[in-house]
C-alpha atoms as a PDB file:
ATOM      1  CA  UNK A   1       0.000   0.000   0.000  1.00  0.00           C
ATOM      2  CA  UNK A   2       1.747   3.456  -0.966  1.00  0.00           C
ATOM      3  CA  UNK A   3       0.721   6.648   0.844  1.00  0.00           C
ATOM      4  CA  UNK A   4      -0.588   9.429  -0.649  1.00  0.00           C
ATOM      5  CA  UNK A   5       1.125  13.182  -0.242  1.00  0.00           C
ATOM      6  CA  UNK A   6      -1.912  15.529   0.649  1.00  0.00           C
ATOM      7  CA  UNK A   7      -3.064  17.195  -2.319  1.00  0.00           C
ATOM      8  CA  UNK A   8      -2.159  20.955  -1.825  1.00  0.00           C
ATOM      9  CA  UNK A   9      -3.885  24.164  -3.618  1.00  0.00           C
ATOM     10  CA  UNK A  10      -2.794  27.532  -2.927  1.00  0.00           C
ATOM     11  CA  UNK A  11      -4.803  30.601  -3.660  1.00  0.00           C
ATOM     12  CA  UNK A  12      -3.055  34.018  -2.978  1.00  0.00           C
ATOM     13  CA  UNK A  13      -2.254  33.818   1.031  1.00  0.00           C
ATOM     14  CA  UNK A  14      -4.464  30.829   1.721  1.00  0.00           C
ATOM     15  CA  UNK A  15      -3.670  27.282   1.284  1.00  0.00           C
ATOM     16  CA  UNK A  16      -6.470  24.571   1.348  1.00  0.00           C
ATOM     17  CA  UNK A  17      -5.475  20.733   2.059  1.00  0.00           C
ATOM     18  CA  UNK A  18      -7.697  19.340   0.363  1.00  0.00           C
ATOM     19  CA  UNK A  19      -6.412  15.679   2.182  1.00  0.00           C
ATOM     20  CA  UNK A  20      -7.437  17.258   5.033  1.00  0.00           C
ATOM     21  CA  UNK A  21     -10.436  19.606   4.223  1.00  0.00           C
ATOM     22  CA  UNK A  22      -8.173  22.609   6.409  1.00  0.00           C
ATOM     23  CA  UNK A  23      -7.504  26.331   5.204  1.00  0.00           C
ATOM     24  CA  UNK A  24      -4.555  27.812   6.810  1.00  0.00           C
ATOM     25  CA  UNK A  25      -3.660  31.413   6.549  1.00  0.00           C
ATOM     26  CA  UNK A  26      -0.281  32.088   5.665  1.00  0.00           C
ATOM     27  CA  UNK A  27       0.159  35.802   6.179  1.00  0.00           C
ATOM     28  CA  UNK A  28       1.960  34.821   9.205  1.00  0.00           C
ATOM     29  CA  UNK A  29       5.511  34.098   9.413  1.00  0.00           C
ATOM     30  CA  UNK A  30       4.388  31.782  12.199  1.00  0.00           C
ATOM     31  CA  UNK A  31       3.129  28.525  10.479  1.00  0.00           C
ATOM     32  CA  UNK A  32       1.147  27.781  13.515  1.00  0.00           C
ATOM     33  CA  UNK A  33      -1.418  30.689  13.632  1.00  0.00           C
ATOM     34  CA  UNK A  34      -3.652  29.585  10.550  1.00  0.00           C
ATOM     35  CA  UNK A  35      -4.088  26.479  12.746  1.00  0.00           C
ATOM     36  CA  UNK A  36      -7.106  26.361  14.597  1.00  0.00           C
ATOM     37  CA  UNK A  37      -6.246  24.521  18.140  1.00  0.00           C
ATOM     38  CA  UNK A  38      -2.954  25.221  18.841  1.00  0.00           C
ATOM     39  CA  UNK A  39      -1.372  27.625  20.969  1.00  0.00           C
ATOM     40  CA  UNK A  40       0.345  29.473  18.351  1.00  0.00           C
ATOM     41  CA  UNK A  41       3.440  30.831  20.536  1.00  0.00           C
ATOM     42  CA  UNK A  42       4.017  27.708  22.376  1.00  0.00           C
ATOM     43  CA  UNK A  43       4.270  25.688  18.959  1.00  0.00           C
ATOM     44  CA  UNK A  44       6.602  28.155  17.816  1.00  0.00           C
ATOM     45  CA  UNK A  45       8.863  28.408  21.266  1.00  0.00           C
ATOM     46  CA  UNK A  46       8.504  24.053  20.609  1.00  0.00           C
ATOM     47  CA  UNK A  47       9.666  24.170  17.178  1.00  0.00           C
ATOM     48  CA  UNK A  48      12.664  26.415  17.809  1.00  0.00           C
ATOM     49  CA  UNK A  49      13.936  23.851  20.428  1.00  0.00           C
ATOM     50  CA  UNK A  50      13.287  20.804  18.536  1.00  0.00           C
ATOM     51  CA  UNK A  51      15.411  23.036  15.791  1.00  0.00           C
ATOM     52  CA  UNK A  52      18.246  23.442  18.087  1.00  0.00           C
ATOM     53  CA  UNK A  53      17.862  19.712  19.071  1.00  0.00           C
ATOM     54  CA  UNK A  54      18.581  18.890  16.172  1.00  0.00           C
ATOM     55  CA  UNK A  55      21.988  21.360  15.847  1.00  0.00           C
ATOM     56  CA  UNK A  56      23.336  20.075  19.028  1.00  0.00           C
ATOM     57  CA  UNK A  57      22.975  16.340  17.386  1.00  0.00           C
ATOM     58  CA  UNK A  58      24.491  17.201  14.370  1.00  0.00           C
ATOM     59  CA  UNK A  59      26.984  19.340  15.636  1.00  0.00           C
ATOM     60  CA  UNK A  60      27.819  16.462  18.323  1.00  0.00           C
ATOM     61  CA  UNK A  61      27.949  14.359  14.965  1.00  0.00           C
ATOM     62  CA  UNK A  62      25.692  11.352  16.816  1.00  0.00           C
ATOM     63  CA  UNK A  63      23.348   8.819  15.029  1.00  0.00           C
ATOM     64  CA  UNK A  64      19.679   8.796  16.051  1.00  0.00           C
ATOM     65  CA  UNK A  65      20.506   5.893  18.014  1.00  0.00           C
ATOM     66  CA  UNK A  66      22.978   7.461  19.918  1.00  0.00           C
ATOM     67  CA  UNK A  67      21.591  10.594  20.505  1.00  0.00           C
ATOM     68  CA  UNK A  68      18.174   8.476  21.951  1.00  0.00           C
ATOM     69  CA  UNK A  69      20.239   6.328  23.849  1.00  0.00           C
ATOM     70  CA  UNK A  70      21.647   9.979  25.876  1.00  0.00           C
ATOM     71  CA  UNK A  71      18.335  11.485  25.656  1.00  0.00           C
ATOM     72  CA  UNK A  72      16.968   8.205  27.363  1.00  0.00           C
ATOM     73  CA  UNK A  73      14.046   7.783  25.164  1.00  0.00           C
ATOM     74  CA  UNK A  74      12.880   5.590  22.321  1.00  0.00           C
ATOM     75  CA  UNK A  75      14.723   6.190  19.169  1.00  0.00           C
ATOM     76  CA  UNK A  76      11.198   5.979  17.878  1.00  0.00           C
ATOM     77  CA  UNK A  77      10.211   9.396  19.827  1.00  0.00           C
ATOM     78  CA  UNK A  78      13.262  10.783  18.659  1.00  0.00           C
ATOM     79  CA  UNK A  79      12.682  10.448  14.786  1.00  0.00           C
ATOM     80  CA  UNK A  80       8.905  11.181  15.307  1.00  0.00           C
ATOM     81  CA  UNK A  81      10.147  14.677  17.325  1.00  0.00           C
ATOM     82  CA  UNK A  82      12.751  15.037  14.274  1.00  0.00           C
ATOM     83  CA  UNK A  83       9.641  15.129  11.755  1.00  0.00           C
ATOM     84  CA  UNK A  84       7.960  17.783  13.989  1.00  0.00           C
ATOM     85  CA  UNK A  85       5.129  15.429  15.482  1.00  0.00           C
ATOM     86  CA  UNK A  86       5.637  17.369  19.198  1.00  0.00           C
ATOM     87  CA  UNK A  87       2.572  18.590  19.524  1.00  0.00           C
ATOM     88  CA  UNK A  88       1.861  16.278  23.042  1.00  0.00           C
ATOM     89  CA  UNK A  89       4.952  16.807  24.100  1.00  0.00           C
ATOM     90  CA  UNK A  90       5.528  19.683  26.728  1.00  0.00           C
ATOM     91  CA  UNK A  91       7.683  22.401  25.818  1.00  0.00           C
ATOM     92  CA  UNK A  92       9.975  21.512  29.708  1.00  0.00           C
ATOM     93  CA  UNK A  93      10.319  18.348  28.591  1.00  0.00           C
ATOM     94  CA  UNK A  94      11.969  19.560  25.177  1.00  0.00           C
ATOM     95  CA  UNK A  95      14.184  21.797  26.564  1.00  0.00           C
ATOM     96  CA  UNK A  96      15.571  19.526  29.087  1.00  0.00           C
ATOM     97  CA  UNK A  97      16.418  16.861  26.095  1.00  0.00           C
ATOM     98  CA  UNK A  98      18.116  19.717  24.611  1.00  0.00           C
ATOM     99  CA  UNK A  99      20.307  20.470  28.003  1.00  0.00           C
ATOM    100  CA  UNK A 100      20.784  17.173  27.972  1.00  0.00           C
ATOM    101  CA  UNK A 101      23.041  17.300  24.521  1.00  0.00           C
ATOM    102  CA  UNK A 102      24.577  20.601  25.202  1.00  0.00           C
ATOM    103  CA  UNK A 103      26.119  19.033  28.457  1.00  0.00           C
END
């Protein structure tokens, strides 16, 4: 079975996802505000860390396996946080991961 890519149509500063029936505004430079449901600041603040996450792995030139094995957490939470699926996770428990690799 192959997985689709949501069809995507954008119309001046609006895009509809058609996949998902969802119009998001993108007049923002924050991608979270056109999303209904989220609080748009703390998504940001959450994306920025998972950003610098990200750096400090890199920069500390781990593998994913490595870098979950420090974090302490599945390697499977770590490649899910990597794709930006964060959204349950709270923005503490984020920043202490990324303490955890600037150490």
């Amino acid at each position: 079975m192959r997985l689709q890519t949501p069809r995507i149509v954008k119309t001046r500063n609006i895009i509809l996802n058609a996949e998902l029936d969802t119009l998001l505004d993108i007049t923002s430079s924050n991608v979270y505000q056109g999303i209904d449901g989220n609080d748009t600041s703390e998504m940001q603040r959450k994306s920025q860390i998972v950003k610098d996450i990200t750096k400090l792995i890199n920069a500390r030139q781990l593998s994913h396996e490595d870098a979950a094995k420090l974090l302490q957490i599945d390697l499977s939470h770590l490649v899910r946080i990597k794709r930006g699926q964060f959204r349950e996770i709270e923005e503490e428990v984020l920043l202490q991961m990324a303490s955890k690799l600037s150490a």
